[in-house]
Every structure is written in C-alpha cells, then in structure tokens.
Protein backbone atom coordinates (compact mmCIF):
# COMPACT_ATOMS: atom_id res chain seq x y z
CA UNK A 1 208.02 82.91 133.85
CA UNK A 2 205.03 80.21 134.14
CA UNK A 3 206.46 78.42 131.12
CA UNK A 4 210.12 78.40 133.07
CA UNK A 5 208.41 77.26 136.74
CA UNK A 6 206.70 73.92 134.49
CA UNK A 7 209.76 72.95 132.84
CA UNK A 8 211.85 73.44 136.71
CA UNK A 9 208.72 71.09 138.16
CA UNK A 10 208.63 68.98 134.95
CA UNK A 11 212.57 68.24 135.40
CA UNK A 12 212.76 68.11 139.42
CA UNK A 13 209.76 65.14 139.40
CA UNK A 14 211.87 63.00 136.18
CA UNK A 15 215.32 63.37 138.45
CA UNK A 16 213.04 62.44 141.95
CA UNK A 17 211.35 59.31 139.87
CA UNK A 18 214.78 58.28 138.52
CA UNK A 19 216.30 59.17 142.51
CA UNK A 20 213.49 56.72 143.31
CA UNK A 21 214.10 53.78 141.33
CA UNK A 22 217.76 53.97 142.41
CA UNK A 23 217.29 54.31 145.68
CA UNK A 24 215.10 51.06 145.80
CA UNK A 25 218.20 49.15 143.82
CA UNK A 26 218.67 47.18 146.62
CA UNK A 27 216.19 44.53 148.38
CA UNK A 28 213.65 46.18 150.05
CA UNK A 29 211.28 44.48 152.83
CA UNK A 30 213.74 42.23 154.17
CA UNK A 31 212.26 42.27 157.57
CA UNK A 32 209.91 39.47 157.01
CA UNK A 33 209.64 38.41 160.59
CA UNK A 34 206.99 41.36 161.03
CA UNK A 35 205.32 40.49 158.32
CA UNK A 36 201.62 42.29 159.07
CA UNK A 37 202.58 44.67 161.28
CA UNK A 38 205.00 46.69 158.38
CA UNK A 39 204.18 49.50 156.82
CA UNK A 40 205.22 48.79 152.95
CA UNK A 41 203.96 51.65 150.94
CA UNK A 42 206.39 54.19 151.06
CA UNK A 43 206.02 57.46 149.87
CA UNK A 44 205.45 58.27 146.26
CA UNK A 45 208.78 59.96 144.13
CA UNK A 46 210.25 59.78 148.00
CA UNK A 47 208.29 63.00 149.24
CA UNK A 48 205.03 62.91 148.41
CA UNK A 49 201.97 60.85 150.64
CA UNK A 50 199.60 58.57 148.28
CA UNK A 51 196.60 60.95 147.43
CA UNK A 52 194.02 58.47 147.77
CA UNK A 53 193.01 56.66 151.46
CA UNK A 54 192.48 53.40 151.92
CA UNK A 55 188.77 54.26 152.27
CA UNK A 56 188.62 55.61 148.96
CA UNK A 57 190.42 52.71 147.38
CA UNK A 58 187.84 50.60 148.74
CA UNK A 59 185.04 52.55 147.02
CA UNK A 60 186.96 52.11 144.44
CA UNK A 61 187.50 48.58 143.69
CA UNK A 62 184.02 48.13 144.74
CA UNK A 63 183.08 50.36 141.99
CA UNK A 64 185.20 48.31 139.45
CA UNK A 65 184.46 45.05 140.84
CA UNK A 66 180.41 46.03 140.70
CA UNK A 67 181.17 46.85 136.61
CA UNK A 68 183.31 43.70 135.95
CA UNK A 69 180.46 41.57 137.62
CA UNK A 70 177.98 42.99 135.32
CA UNK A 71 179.39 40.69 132.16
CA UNK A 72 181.65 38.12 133.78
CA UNK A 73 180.50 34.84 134.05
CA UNK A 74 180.82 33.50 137.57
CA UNK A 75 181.28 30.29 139.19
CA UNK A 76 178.32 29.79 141.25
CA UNK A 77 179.26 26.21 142.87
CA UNK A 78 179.34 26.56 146.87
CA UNK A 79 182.19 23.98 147.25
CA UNK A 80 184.88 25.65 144.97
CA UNK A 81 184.25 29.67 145.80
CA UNK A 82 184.60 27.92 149.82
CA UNK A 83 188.03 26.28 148.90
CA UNK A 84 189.14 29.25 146.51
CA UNK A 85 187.95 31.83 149.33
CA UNK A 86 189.73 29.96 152.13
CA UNK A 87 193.47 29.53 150.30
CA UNK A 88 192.95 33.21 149.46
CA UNK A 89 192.12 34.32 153.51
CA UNK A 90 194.76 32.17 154.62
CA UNK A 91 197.58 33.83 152.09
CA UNK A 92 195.79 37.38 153.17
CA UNK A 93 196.02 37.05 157.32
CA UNK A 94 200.17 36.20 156.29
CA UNK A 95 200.69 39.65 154.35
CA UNK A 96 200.90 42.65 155.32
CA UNK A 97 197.37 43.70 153.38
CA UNK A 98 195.69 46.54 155.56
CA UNK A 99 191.87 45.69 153.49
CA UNK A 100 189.64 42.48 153.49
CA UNK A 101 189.41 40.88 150.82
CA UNK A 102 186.80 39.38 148.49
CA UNK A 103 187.42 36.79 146.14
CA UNK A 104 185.47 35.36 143.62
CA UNK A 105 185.96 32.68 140.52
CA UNK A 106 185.77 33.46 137.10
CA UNK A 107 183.84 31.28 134.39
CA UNK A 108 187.06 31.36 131.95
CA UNK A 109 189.35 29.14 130.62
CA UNK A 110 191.62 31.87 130.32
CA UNK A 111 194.64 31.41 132.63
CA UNK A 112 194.91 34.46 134.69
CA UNK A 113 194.02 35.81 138.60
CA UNK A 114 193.22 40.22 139.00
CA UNK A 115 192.95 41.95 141.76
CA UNK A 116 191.44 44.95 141.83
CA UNK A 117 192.17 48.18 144.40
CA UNK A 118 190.49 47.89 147.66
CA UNK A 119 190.73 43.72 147.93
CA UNK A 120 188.20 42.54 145.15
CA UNK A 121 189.78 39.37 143.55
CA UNK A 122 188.86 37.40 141.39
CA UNK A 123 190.55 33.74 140.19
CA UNK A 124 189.69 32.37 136.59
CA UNK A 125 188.76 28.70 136.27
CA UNK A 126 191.33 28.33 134.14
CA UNK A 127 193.92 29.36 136.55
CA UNK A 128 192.90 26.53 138.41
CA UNK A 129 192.54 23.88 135.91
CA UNK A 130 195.87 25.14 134.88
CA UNK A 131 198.17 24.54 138.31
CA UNK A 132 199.51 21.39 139.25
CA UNK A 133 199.57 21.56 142.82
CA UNK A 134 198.45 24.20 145.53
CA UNK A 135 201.64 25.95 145.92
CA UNK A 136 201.48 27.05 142.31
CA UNK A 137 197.83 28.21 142.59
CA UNK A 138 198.75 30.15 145.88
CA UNK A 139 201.59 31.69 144.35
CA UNK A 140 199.48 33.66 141.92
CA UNK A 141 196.86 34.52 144.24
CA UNK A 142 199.73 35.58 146.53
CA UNK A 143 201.36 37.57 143.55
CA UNK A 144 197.99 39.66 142.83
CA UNK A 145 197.51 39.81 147.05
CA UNK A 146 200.81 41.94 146.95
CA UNK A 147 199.26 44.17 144.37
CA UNK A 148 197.08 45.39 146.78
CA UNK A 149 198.63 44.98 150.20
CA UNK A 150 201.46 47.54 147.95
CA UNK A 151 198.97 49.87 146.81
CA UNK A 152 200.44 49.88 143.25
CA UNK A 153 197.06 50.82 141.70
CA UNK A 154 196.34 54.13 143.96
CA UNK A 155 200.11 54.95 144.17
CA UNK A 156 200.18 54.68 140.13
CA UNK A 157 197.44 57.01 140.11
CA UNK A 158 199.24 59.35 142.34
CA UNK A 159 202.60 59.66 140.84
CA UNK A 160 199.92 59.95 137.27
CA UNK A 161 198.31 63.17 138.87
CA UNK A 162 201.70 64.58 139.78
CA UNK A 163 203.07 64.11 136.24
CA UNK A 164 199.78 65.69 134.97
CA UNK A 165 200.65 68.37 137.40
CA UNK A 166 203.97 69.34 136.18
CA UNK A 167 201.98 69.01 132.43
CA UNK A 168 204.04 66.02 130.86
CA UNK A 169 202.68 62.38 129.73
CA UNK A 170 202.93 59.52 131.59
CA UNK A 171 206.68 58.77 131.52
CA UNK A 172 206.20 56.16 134.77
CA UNK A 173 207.85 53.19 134.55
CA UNK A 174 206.26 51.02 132.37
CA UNK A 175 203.60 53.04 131.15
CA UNK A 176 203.67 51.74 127.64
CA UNK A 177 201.53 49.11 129.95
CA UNK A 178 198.37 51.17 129.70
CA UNK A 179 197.39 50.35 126.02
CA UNK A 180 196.48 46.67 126.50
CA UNK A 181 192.79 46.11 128.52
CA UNK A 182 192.21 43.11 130.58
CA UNK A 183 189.82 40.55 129.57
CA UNK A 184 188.17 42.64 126.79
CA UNK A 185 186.29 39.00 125.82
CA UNK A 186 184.19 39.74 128.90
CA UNK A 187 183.61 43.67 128.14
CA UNK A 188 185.82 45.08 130.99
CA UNK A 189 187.20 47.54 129.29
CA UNK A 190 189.59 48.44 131.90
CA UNK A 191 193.69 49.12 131.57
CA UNK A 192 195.95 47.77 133.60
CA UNK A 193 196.62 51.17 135.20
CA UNK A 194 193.58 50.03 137.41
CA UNK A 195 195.76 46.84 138.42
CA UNK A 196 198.77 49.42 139.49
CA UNK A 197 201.15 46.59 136.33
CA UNK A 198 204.20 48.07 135.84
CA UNK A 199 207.41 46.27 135.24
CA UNK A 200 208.38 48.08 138.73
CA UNK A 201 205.47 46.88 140.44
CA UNK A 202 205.62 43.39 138.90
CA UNK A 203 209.05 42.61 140.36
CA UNK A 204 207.67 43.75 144.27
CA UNK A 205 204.74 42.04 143.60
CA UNK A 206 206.79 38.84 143.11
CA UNK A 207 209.02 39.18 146.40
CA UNK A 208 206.18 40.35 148.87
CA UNK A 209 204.13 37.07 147.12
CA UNK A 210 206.60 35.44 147.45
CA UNK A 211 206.90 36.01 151.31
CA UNK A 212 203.88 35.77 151.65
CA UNK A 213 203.44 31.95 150.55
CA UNK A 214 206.33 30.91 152.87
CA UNK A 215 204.75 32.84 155.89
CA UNK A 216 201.46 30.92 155.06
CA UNK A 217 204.15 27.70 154.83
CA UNK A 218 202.77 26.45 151.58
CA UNK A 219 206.21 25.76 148.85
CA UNK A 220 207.61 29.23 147.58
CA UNK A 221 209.05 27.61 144.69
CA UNK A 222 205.17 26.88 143.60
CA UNK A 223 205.53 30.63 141.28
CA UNK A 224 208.35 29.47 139.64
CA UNK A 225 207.59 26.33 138.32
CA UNK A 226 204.56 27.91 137.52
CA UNK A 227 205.62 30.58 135.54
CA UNK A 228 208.44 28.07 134.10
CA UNK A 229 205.74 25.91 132.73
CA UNK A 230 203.54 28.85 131.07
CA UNK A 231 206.76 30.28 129.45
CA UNK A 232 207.39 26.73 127.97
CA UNK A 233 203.98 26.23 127.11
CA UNK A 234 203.72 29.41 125.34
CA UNK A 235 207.15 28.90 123.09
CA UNK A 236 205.09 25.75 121.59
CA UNK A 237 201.86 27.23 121.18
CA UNK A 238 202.39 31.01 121.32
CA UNK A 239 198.73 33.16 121.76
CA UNK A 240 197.81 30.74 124.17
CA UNK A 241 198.85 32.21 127.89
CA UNK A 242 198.25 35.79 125.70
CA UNK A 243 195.88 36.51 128.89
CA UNK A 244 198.64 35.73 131.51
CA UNK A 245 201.60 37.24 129.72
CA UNK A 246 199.28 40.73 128.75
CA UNK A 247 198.72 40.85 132.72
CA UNK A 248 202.29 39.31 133.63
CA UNK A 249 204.44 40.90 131.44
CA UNK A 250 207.50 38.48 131.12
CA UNK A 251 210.74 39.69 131.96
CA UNK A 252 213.85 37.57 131.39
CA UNK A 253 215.23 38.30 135.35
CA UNK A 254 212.10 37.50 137.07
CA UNK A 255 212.28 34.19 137.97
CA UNK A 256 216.13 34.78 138.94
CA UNK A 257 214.88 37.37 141.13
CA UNK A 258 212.37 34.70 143.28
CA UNK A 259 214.96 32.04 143.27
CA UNK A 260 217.18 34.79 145.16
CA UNK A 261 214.41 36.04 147.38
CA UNK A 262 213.78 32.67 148.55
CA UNK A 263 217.56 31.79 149.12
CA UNK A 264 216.84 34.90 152.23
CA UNK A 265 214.07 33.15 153.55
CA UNK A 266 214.22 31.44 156.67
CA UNK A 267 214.35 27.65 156.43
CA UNK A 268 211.60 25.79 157.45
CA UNK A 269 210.67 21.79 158.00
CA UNK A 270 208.16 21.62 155.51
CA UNK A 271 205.93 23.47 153.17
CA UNK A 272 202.64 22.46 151.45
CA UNK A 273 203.00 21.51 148.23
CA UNK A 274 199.76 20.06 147.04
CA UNK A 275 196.20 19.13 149.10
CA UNK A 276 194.24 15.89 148.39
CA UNK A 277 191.41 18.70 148.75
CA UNK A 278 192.97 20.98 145.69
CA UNK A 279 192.32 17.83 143.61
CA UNK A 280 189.04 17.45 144.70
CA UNK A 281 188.53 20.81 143.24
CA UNK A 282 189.68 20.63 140.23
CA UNK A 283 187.97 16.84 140.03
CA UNK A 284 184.73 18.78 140.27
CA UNK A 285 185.59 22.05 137.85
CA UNK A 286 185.88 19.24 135.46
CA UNK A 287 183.00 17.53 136.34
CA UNK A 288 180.99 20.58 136.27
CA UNK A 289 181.94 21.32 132.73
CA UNK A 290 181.83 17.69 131.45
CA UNK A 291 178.09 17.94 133.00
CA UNK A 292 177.58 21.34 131.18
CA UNK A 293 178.54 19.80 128.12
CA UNK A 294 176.58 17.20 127.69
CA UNK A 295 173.99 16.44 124.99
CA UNK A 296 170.33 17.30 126.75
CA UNK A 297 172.15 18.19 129.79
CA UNK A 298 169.81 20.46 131.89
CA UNK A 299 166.82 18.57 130.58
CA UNK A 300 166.91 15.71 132.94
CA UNK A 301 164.82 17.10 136.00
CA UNK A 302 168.35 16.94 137.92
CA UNK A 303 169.51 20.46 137.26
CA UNK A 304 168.48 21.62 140.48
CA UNK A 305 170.53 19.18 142.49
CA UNK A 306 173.78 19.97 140.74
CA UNK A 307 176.14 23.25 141.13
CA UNK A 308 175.28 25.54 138.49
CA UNK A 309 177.37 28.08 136.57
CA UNK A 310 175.30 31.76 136.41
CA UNK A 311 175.61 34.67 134.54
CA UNK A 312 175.45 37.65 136.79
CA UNK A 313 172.88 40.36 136.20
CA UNK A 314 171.54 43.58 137.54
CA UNK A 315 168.22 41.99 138.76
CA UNK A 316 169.81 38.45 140.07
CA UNK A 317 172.59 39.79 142.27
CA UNK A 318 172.08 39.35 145.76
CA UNK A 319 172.72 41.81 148.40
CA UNK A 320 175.33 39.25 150.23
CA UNK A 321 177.02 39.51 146.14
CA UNK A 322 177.45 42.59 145.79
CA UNK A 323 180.46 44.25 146.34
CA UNK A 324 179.54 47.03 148.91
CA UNK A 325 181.27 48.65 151.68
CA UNK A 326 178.41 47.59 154.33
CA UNK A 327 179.10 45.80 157.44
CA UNK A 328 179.07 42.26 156.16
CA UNK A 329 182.23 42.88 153.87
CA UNK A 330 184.87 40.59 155.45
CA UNK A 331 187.31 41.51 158.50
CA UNK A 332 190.99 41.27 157.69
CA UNK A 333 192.67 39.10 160.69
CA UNK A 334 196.13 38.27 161.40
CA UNK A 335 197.62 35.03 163.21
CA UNK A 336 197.94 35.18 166.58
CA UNK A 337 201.47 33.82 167.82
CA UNK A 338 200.06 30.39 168.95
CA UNK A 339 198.73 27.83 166.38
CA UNK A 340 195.39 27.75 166.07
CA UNK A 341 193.82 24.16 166.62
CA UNK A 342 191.07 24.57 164.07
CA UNK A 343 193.76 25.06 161.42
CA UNK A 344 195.06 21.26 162.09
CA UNK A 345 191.63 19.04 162.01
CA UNK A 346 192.77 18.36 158.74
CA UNK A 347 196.10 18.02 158.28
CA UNK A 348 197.32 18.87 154.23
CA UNK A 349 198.93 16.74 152.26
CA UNK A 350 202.68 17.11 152.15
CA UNK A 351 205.55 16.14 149.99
C-alpha cells in the first residue's frame, strides 16, 4: 500500500513538473511597465509555495558569501568596488528584486559574475577587463540580478525537497547541472544548485536581465554581443571562457531568444552604451596589475599611497565586510516616477 501511495506521488509531481514547463511555453512577464512592483516567483510545480522565506534566503547567502570570502581574493581599491557597486544598485532599483544587494569584485582573471541567494554578488576582474563597453558589463550583472530577484536558487531547493519527498532523484530540469562546482581554483566548493543554473532558469534569467537593462536605459543588445564574442572567442581557443560557459551553459536558442525579447520592448531615444567612466575603470584594473607586477614593486616606500589588492582572512575582515544581516546591510529602493536630478550631474557617454 505505502509502496503504491510513492509511486502515485512519484508520478503525479513528474506529470505537474512536465504541466509546468508547458504551461510557461509562452512569454511570461510581459508586463514590463510594472517592473518592481510584480510579483515574479510563481508557485513551485504550479501548487506548491517556495519553502524557504526571503529571510531565510538571506541567512543564507550570507552564510555562503561569508565561506566564499574566506579564500577569494578581493579587490580592495575604493574607486572600482564604488563604480562596480553603483552600476550594480542602479540595474537592482530597475528589477523587480525584493533583497538588497551586496556586491563585491573578485581578484580573477577568470571571466565570470555569481550571485548568490539572498543578494551577495560578486563580479570577477576579469569580467571587467573582458567587456567592451558598459552595456555588456551590465548585461551580466543584470543576468545574475534576475537569478535572485527569480528566486531560482530557493525555488530549486524546493521543487529538490519535494522530489526527495516522493523518494526519486533529482529529475529537475537540468539537473545534470549539479556535478560541475564553481570556481574550485578558489576552494568554493559549491554546485551550481546554490546559483538556482538550470537550462530553465538560464533562459528567464536572460529575459528578466534583459528588461532589466532597458528599464535602467543602458543598450539591451550589450548581452548579446557579449555572449557573441565569448562563443567566438572560445571556438579559437576552446578551455578559455571554461569558467563562463560551466556557469552559462550555452544553448544554441539563447541569443535568438534576447533578440526576440527585445523586439517587445518599448522603444526608447537612447540607451547607454559605454561611459568615459567604465574606461577609467578598466584604465586603472590595468594599472593596478601592471603596478603589482612589477620588479621590486611594493619595495618603494609608495605602497601605502596606492590601491592595494588583499587577501581576505578571518582576523582582517572588518565588521562593515562582512556579510551580516545587521542594520547597515543596504536598503533596496526603487525609482520614483520623476527623474532624479542627482542622477544627471554627470551625464554618460552615449552612442
């Protein structure tokens, strides 16, 4: 009788996962205009409520992010985490993400951006060496934003606890995912079940990023040539995106699938393309390694007047550092419906 009532749940949950997928066929979260005030996480298999609250997430990522920080290399210079920190809020108070977020760069030239659940991001230096122009570096942060603002990690975990439940393996789409760890060169040790990848969530990820850029009117199209350029890249010298493309799994409709979200996208004047200020950043990533590499550098007395890149420790991590769930941890905030004058003392670049 037991044996009869596991295979009935086993067999009900496949047929409301497959129900699921086909039922989301079509192109979901076309009503862009209320952008931020949407509620995008649906239920889980159609009837079932995430298990985990947003509060929990939180603890979570701050759990993860506190573990990752323990061997990741950070950059420590003021002037790039302020630039990186700003594109990232600015992309954030256009989504519909219900969590702050902190960001923070990586000290890798591995090309790659994670998000982890509960708003802890982090951006590799590589990422941004990488890009061309703004547009293509917001379009990844924006990409890994949706993760989160979609919940993919804690709903992943859900529909894994219900398939546990009804005692089969984890059949969810693109589950074959889970064997590959991200950025095992810098002991994380974590699988991308953390990050919520699936092929599912990949594609979602890509049309609420790609909102997400043209609500924060920098160039949609930034993704795309983006990803266009890593795919080429990687056909001449394969192994070297293997970072992006673990993370980003490719899949041959994907950029087909932007170019047709953005075709349902309201038109607009302009978009920003690239910053004179984006430059400047990547000017002094360069400079900053250049320095680093030098013969004897560090041994001129000047080392205290330059940025510096630190690893992070146990004993060296500052309170303000850590991620916690304290008072100081960022407030989410949305655009109000007039422009802001702050936003336009300095006008971006545009093309």
């Amino acid at each position: 009788m037991k044996r009869n009532l596991t295979r009935l749940l086993a067999v009900g949950l496949v047929v409301t996962v497959v129900a699921t997928s086909a039922a989301f066929a079509g192109r979901k979260h076309a009503n862009v205009e209320d952008i931020g005030n949407r509620n995008i996480n649906g239920r889980v298999a159609l009837i079932f409520p995430n298990f985990i609250s947003l509060e929990k997430e939180i603890q979570m990522g701050a759990q993860y992010a506190q573990y990752f920080e323990q061997t990741a290399r950070l950059v420590e210079d003021p002037v790039v985490a302020e630039y990186v920190d700003r594109l990232d809020q600015k992309i954030v108070k256009n989504s519909d993400a219900k969590v702050p977020f902190v960001i923070k760069v990586v000290d890798t030239d591995e090309v790659n951006a994670f998000a982890l659940p509960g708003g802890y991001f982090y951006v590799n230096k590589g990422l941004i060496l990488e890009a061309e122009n703004e547009s293509e570096l917001a379009g990844v942060m924006a990409h890994e934003i949706a993760h989160v603002a979609a919940r993919h990690a804690t709903e992943r975990m859900t529909k894994s606890q219900l398939l546990q439940f009804a005692t089969l393996p984890a059949m969810f789409i693109g589950g074959y995912w889970t064997q590959y760890a991200i950025y095992n060169g810098l002991g994380l040790g974590m699988s991308l079940a953390v990050l919520g990848i699936t092929r599912a969530s990949e594609g979602e990820a890509d049309q609420l990023g790609t909102q997400y850029v043209w609500n924060s009117d920098i160039d949609p199209n930034g993704f795309i040539t983006f990803f266009e350029k890593l795919q080429a890249r990687e056909k001449e010298k394969p192994g070297k995106f293997a970072s992006f493309f673990r993370t980003h799994p490719p899949v041959d409709n994907r950029i087909e699938d932007v170019q047709e979200e953005i075709t349902f996208l309201p038109g607009k004047e302009e978009y920003v393309l690239n910053t004179s200020e984006f430059e400047r950043i990547k000017s002094r990533l360069i400079a900053i390694d250049n320095k680093l590499a030098a013969p004897g550098a560090g041994d001129s007395g000047e080392t205290t007047k330059r940025p510096t890149l630190k690893r992070k420790t146990n004993t060296d991590r500052s309170e303000r550092d850590e991620p916690t769930l304290k008072d100081d941890r960022p407030t989410l905030k949305r655009p109000s419906l007039k422009k802001e004058s702050e936003e336009k003392e300095e006008e971006p670049d545009r093309r």
